[in-house]
Protein backbone atom coordinates (compact mmCIF):
# COMPACT_ATOMS: atom_id res chain seq x y z
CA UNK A 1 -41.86 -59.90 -96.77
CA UNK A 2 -39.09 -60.41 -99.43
CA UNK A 3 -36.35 -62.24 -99.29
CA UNK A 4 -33.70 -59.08 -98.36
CA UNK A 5 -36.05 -58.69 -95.29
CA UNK A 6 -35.94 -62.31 -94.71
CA UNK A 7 -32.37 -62.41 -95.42
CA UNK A 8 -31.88 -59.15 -92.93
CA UNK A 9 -33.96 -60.73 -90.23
CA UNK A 10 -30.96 -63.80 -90.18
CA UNK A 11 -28.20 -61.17 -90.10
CA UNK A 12 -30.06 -59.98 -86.47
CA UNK A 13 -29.86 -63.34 -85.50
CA UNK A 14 -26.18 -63.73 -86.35
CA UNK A 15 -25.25 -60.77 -84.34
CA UNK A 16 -27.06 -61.86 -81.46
CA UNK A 17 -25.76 -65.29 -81.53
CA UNK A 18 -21.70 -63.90 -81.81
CA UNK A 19 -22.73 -61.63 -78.45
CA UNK A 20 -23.28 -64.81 -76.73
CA UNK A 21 -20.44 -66.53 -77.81
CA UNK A 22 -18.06 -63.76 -76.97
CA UNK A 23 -19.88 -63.56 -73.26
CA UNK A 24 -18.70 -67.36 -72.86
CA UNK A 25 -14.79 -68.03 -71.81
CA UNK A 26 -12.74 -71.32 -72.32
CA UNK A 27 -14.04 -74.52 -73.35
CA UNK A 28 -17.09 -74.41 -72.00
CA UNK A 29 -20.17 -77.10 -72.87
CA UNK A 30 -21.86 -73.12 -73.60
CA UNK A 31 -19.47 -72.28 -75.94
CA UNK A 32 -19.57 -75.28 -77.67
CA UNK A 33 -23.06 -75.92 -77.72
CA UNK A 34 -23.45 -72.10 -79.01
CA UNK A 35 -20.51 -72.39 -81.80
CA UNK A 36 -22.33 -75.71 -82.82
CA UNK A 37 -25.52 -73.85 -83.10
CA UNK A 38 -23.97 -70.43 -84.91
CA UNK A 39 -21.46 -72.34 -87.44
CA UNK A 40 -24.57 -74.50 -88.79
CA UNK A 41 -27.16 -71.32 -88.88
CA UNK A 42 -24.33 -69.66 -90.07
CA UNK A 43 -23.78 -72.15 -93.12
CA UNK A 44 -27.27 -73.18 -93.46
CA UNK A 45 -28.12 -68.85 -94.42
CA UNK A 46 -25.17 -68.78 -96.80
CA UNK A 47 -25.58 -72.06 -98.61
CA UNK A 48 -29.89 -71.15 -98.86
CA UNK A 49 -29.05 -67.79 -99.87
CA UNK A 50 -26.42 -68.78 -102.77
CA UNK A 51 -29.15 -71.16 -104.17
CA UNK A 52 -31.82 -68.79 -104.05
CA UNK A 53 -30.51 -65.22 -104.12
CA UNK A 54 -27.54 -65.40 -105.63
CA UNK A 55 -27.74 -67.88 -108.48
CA UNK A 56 -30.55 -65.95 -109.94
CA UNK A 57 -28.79 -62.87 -108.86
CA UNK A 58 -25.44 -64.84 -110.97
CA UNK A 59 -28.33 -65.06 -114.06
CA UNK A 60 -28.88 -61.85 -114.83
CA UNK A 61 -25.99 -59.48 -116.44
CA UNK A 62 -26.99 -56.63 -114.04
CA UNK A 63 -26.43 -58.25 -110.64
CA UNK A 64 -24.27 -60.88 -111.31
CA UNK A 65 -20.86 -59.33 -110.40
CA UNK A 66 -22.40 -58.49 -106.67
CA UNK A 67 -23.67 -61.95 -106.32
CA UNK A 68 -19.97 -63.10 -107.46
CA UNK A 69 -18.69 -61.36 -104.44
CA UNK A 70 -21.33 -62.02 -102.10
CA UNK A 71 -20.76 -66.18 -103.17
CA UNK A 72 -16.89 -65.64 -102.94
CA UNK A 73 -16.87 -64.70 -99.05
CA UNK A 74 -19.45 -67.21 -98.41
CA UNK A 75 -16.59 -69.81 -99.37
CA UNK A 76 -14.03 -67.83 -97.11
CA UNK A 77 -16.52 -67.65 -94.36
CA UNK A 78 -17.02 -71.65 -94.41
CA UNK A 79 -13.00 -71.98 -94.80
CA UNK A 80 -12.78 -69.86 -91.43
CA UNK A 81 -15.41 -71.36 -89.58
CA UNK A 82 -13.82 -74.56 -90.48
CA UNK A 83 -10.31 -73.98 -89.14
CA UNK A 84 -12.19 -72.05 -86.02
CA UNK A 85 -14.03 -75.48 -85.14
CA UNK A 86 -9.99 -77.18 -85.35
CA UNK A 87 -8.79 -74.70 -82.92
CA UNK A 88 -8.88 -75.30 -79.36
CA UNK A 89 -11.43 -73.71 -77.36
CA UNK A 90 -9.82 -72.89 -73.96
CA UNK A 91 -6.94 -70.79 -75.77
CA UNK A 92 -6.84 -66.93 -76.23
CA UNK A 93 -6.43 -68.26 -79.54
CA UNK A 94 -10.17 -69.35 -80.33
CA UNK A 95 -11.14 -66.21 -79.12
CA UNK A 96 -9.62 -63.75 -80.93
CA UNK A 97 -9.97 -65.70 -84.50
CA UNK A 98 -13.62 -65.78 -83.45
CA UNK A 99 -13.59 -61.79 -83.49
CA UNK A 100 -11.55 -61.64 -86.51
CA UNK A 101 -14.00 -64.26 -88.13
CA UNK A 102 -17.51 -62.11 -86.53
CA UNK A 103 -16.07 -58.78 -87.93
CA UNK A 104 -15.09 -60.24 -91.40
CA UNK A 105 -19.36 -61.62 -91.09
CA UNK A 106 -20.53 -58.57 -89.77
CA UNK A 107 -19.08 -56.44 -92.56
CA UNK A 108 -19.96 -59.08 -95.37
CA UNK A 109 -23.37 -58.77 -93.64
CA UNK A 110 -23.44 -54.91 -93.71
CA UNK A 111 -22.10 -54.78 -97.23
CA UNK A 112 -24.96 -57.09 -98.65
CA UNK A 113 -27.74 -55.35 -96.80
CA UNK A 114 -26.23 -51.46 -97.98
CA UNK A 115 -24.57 -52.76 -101.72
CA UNK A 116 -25.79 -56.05 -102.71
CA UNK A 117 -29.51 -56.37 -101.56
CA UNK A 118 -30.33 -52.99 -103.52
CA UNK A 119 -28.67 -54.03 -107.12
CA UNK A 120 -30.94 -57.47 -106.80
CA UNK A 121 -33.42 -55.29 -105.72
CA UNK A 122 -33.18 -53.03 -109.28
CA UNK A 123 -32.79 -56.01 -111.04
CA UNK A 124 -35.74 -58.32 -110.22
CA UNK A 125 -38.86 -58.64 -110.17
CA UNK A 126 -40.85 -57.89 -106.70
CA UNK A 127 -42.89 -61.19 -107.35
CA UNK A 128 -39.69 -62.92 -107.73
CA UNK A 129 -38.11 -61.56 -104.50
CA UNK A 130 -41.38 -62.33 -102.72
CA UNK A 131 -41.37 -65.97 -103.79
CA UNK A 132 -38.30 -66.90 -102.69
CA UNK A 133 -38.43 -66.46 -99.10
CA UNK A 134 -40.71 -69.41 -99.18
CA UNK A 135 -38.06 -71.09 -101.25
CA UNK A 136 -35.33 -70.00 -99.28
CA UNK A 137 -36.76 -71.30 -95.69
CA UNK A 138 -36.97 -74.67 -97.70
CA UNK A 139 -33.75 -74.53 -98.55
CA UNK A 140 -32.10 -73.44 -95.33
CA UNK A 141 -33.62 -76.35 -93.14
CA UNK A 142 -32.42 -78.87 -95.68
CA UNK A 143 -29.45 -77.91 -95.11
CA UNK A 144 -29.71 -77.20 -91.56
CA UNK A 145 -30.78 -81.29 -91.41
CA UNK A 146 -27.26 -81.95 -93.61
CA UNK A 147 -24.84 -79.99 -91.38
């Protein structure tokens, strides 16, 4: 496995975590406990993947203005999930910035596996890629234990 399978298996997870939160209504201990859950997996991916990925993706002239991208709407991601997790759950409210926030993800998510993943590909080595899956699972349950 390399890491864009690695990092593709996560984005399966993400989409099948948002289909549960978008089955659950109000402020529910399900939604909750399921938001909890999907804003730190969430986080934890993009924060592992910007340390591994994407700063060696930032090194190299080839693939650094994808990673720049890629890094940028991490941040806004984070920002959104943020102001989601300030906005009270048992409005119509939550729900619909939760849809606007899953289909900003699930295009970011589409666009790195079909434009991003395939310049990083072209640009490093296969050993590399290889190696840091194990680097990135250390990385995401640090800071899975932070969030």
């Amino acid at each position: 496995m390399d890491i864009y399978q690695r990092l593709t298996k996560d984005h399966r997870k993400h989409a099948e975590m948002a289909a549960q939160l978008l089955a659950t209504h109000g402020d529910s201990a399900e939604r909750r406990e399921l938001f909890t859950t999907f804003r730190v997996e969430l986080e934890a991916h993009a924060n592992a993947e910007d340390q591994t990925l994407y700063s060696t993706m930032l090194a190299n002239p080839d693939s650094a203005e994808a990673a720049r991208h890629s890094v940028a709407e991490h941040k806004k991601m984070a920002d959104d999930l943020s102001e989601l997790a300030e906005t009270d759950m048992a409005t119509g409210a939550w729900l619909q910035k939760f849809k606007s926030l899953w289909h900003y993800i699930e295009h970011h998510e589409e666009e790195e596996e079909r434009d991003v993943f395939p310049v990083g590909d072209e640009a490093l080595p296969d050993r590399q890629e290889r190696a840091m899956v194990g680097e990135f699972e250390r990385r995401k349950a640090a800071e899975q234990e932070q969030l």
